[in-house]
N, C-alpha and C. Protein backbone atom coordinates (compact mmCIF):
# COMPACT_ATOMS: atom_id res chain seq x y z
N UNK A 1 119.63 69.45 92.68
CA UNK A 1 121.03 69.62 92.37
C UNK A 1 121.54 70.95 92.84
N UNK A 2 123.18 71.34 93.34
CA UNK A 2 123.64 72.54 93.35
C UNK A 2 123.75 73.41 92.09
N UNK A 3 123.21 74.70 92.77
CA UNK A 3 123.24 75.67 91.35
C UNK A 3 124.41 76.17 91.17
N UNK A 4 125.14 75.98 92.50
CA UNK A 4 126.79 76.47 92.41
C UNK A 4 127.42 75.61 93.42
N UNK A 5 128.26 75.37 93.29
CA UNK A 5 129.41 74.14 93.90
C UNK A 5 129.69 74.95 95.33
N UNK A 6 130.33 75.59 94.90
CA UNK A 6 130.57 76.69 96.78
C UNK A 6 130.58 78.02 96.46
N UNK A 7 129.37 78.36 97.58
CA UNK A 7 129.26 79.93 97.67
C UNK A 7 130.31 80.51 98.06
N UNK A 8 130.37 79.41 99.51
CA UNK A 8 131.34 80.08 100.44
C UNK A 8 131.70 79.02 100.87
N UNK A 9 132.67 79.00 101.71
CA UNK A 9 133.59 77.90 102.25
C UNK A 9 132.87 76.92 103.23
N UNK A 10 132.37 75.73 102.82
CA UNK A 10 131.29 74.85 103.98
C UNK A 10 130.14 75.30 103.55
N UNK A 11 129.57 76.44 102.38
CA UNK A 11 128.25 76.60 102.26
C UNK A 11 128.14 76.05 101.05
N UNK A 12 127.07 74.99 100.89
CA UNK A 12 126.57 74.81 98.93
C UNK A 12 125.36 75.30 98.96
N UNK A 13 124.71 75.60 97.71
CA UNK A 13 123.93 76.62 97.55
C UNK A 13 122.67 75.42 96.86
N UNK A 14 121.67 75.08 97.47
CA UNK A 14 121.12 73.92 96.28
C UNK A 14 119.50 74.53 96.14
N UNK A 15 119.47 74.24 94.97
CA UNK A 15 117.92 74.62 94.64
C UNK A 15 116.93 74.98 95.99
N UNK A 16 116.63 73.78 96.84
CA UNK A 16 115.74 74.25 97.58
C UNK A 16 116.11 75.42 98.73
N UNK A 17 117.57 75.85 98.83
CA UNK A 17 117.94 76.72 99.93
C UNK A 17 117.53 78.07 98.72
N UNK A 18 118.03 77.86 97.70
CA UNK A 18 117.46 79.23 96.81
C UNK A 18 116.13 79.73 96.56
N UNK A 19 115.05 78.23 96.56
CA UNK A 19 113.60 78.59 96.35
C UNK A 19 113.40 79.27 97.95
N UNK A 20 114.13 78.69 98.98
CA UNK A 20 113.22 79.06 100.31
C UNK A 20 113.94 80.67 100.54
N UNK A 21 115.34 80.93 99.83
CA UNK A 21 115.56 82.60 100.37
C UNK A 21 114.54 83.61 99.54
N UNK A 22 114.16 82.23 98.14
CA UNK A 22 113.63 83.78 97.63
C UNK A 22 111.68 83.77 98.15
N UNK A 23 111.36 82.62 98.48
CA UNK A 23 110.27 83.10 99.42
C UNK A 23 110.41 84.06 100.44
N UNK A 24 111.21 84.02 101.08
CA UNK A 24 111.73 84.73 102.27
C UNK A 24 111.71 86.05 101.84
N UNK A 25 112.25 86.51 100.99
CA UNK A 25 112.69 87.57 100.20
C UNK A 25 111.09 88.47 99.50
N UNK A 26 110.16 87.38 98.94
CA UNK A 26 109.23 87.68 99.02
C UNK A 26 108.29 87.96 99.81
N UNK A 27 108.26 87.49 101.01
CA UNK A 27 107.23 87.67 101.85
C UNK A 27 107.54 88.77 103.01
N UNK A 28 109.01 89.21 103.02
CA UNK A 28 109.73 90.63 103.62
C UNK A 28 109.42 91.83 102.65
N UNK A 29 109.25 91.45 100.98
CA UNK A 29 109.02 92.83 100.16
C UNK A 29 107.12 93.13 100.04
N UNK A 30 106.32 91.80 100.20
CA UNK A 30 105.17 92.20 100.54
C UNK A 30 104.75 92.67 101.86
N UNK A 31 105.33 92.62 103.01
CA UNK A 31 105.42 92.81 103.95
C UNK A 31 105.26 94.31 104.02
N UNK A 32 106.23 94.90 104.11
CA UNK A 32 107.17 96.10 103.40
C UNK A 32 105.91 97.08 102.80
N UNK A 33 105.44 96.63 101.82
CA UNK A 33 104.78 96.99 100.73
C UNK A 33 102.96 97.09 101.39
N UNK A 34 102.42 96.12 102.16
CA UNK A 34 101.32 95.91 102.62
C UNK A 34 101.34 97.48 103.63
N UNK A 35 102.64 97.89 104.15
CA UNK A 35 102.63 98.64 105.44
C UNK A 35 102.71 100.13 104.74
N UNK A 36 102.92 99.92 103.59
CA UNK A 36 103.44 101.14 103.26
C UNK A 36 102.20 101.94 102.26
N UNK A 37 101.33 100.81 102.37
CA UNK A 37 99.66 101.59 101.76
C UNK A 37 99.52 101.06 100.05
N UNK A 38 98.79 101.15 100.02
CA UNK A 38 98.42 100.65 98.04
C UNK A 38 97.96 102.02 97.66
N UNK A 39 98.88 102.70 96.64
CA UNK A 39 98.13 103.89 95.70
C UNK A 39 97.19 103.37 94.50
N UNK A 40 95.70 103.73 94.70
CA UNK A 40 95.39 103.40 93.25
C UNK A 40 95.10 104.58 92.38
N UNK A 41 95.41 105.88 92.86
CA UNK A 41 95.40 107.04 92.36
C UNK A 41 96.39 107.84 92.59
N UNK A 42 96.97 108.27 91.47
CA UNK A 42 98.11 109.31 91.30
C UNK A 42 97.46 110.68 91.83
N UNK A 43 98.34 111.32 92.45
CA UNK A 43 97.77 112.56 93.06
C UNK A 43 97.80 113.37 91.82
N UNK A 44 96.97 114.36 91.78
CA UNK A 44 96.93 115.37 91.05
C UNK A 44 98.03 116.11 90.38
N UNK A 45 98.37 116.85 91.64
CA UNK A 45 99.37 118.11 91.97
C UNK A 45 100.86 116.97 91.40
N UNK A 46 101.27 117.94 90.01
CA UNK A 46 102.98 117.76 90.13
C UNK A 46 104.05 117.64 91.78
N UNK A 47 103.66 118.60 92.42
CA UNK A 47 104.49 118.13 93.94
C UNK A 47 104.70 116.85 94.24
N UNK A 48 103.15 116.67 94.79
CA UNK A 48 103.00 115.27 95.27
C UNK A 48 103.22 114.20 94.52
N UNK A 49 103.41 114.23 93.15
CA UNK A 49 103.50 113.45 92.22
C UNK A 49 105.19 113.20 92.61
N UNK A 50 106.11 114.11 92.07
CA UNK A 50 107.50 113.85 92.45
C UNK A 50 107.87 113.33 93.81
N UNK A 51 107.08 113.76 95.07
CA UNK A 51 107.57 113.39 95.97
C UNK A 51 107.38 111.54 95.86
N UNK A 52 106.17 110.98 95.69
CA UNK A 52 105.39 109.75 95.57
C UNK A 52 106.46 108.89 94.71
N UNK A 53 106.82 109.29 93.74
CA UNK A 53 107.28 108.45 92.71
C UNK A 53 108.91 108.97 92.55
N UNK A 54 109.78 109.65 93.42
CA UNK A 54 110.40 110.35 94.00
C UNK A 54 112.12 109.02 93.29
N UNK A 55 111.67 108.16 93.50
CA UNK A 55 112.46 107.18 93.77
C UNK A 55 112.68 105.78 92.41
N UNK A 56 111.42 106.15 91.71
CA UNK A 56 111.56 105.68 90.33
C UNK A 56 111.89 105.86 89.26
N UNK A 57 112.34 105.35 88.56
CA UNK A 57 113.54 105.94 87.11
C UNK A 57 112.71 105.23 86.00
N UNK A 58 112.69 105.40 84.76
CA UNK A 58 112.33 105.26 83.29
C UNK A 58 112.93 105.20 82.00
N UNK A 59 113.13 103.52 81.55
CA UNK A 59 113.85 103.64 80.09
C UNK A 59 112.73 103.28 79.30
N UNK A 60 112.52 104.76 78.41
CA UNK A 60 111.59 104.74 77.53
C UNK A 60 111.83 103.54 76.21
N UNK A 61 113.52 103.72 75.99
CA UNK A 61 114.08 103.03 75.05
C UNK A 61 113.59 101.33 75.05
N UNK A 62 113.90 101.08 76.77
CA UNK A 62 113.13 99.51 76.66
C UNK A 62 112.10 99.22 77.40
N UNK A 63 111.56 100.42 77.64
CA UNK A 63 110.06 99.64 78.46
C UNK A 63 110.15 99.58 79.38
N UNK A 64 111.08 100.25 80.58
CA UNK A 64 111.27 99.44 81.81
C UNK A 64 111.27 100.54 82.90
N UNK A 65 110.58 100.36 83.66
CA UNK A 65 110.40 101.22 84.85
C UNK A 65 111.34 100.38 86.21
N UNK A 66 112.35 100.64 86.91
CA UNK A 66 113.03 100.44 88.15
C UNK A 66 112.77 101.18 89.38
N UNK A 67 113.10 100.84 90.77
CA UNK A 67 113.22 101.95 91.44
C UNK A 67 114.68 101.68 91.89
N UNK A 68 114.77 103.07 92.53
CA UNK A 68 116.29 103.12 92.54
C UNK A 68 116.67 103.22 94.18
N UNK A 69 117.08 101.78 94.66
CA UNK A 69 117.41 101.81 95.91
C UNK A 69 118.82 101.54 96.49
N UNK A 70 119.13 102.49 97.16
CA UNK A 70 120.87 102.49 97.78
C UNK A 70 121.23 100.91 98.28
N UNK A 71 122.25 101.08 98.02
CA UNK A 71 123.57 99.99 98.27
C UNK A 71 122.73 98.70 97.44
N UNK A 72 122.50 98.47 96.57
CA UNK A 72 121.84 97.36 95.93
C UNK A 72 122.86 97.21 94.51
N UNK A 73 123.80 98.23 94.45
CA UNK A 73 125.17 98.26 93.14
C UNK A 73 124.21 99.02 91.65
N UNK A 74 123.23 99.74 92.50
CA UNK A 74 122.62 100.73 91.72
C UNK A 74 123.75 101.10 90.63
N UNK A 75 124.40 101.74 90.85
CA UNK A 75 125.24 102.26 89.78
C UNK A 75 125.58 101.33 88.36
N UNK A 76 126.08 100.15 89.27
CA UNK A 76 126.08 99.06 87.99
C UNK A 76 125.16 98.61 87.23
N UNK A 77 124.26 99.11 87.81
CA UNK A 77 122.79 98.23 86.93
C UNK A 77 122.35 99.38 86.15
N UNK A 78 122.39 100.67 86.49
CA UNK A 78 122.05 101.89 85.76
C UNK A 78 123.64 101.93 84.59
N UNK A 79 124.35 101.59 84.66
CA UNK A 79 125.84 101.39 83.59
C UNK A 79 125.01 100.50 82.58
N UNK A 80 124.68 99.48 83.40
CA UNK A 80 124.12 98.28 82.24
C UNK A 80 123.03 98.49 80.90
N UNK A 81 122.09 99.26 82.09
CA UNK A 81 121.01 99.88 81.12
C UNK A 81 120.87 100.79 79.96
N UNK A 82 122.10 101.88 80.44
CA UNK A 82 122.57 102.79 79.44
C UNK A 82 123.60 101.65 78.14
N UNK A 83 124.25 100.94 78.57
CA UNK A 83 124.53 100.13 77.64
C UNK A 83 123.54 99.35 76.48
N UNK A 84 122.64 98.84 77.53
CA UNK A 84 121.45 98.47 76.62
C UNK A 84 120.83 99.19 75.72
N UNK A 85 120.90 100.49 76.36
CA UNK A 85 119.80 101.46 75.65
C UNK A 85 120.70 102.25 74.35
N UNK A 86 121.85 102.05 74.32
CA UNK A 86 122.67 102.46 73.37
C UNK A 86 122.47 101.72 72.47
N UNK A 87 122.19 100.55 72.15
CA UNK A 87 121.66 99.51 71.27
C UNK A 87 121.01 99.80 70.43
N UNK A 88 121.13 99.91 69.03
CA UNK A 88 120.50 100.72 67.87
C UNK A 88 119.50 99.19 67.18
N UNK A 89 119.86 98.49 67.23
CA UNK A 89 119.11 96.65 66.35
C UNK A 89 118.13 96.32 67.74
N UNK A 90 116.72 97.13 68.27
CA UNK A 90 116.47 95.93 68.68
C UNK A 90 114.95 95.84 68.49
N UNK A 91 114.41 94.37 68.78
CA UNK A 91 113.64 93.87 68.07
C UNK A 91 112.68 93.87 69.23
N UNK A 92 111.67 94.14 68.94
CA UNK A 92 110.00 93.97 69.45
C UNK A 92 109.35 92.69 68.93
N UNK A 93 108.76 91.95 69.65
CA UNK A 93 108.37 90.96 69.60
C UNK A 93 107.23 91.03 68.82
N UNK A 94 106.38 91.88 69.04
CA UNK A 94 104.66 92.23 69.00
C UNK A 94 104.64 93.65 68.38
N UNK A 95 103.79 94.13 67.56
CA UNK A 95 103.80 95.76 67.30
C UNK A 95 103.03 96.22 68.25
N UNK A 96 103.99 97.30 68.30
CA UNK A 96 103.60 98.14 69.15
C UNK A 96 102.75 99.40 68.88
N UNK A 97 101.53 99.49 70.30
CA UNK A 97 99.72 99.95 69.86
C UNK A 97 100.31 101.71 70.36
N UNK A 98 101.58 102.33 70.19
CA UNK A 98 101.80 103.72 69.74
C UNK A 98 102.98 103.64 69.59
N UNK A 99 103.36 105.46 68.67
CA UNK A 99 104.78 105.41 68.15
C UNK A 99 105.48 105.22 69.76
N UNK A 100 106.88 104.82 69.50
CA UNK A 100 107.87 104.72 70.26
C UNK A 100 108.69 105.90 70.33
N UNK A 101 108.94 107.04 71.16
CA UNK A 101 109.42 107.81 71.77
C UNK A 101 110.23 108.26 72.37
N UNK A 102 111.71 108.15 72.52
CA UNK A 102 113.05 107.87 73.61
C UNK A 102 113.17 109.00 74.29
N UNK A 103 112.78 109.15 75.21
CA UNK A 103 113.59 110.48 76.22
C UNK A 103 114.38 110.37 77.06
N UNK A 104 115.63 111.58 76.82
CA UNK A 104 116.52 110.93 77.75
C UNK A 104 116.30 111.24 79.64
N UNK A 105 115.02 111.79 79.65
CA UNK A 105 114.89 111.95 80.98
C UNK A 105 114.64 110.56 82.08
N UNK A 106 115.27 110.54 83.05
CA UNK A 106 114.88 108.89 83.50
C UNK A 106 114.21 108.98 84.82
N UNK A 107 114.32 110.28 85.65
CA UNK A 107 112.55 110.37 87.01
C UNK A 107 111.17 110.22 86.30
N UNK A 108 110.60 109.31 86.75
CA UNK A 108 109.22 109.02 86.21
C UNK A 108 108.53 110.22 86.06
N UNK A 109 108.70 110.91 87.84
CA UNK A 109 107.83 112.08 88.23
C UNK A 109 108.34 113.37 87.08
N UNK A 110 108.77 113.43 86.47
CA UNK A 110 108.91 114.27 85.68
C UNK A 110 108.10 114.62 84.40
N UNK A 111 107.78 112.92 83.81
CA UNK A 111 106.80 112.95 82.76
C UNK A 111 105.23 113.84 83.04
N UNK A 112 104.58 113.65 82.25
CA UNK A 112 102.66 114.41 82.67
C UNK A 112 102.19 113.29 82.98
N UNK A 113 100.97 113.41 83.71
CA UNK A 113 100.43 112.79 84.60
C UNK A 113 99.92 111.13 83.54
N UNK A 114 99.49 111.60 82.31
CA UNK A 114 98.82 110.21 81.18
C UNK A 114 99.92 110.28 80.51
N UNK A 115 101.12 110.18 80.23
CA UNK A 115 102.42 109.25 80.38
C UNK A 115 102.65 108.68 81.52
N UNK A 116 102.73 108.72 82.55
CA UNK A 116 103.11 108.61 83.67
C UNK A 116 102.05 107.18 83.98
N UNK A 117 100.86 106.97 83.92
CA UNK A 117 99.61 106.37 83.81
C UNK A 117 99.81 105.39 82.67
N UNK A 118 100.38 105.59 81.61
CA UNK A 118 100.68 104.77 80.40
C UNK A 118 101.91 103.99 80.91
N UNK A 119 102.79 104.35 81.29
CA UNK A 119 104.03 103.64 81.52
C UNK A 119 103.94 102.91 82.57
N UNK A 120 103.17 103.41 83.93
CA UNK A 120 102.96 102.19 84.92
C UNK A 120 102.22 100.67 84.24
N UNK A 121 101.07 101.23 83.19
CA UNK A 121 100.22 100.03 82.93
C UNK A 121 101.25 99.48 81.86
N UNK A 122 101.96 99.63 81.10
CA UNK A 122 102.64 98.87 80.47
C UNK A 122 103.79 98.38 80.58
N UNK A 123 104.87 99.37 81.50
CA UNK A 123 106.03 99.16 81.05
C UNK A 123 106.16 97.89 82.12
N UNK A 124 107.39 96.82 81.91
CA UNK A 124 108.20 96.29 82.57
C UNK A 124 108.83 96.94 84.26
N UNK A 125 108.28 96.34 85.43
CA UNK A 125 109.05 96.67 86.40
C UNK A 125 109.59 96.03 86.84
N UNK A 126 111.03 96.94 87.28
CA UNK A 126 112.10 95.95 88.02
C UNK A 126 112.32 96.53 89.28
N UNK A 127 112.52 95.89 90.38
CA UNK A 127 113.79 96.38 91.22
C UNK A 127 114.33 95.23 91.82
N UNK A 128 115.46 96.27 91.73
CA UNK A 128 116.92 95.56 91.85
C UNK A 128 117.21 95.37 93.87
N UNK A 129 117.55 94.12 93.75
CA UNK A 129 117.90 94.23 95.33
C UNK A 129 119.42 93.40 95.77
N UNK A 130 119.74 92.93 96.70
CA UNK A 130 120.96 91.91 96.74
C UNK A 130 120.94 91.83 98.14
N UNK A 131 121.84 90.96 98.13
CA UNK A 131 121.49 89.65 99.01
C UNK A 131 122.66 89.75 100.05
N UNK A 132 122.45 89.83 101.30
CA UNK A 132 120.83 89.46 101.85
C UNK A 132 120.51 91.17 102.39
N UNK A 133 119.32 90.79 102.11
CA UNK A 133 118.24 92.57 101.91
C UNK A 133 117.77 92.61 103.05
């Protein structure tokens, strides 16, 4: 079935044209990603640390690690989040295995190296992209 009646004028948008952009979409961000090396170790040195992670942001409030890439309506999605995170009622599914902590700092590279190590292995990652990338 169509997930939307008209994108655009003469275009309908139907399930399988959406499963095949977002393969597409996937196999350009592993692509991408294969070329650009696998870290399995955080460098030492604070420097190299900021430069590396240079580009990633942190809401302690919900768990969620992003990176932050131009013309993708960054701004709006960082509006959204601060909205979210203004949210005083919200509910955890599961208890959580340490206290909860809010800082308002949001460069990853800023935290110490075992925060920094804690929040990759747990938190939620997103990034945001749009179409067509």
């Amino acid at each position: 079935g169509d997930l939307a009646s008209k994108v655009e004028e003469g275009f309908s948008l139907t399930l399988d044209t959406f499963l095949h952009a977002q393969q597409l979409r996937k196999k350009r961000l592993r692509a991408f990603c294969s070329k650009s090396g696998k870290v399995t170790k955080l460098p030492g040195s604070r420097e190299e640390r900021a430069h590396l992670l240079s580009s990633l942001r942190v809401s302690t409030k919900l768990d969620l690690l992003y990176c932050e890439v131009p013309l993708t309506g960054m701004e709006e999605w960082q509006q959204l989040l601060e909205k979210l995170e203004e949210k005083e009622n919200m509910t955890y599914p599961v208890p959580l295995p340490y206290p909860q902590q809010h800082a308002a700092e949001t460069q990853l590279s800023k935290f110490n190296l075992t925060e920094i190590e804690a929040m990759l292995g747990s938190y939620t990652k997103v990034l945001f992209v749009r179409d067509p990338f």
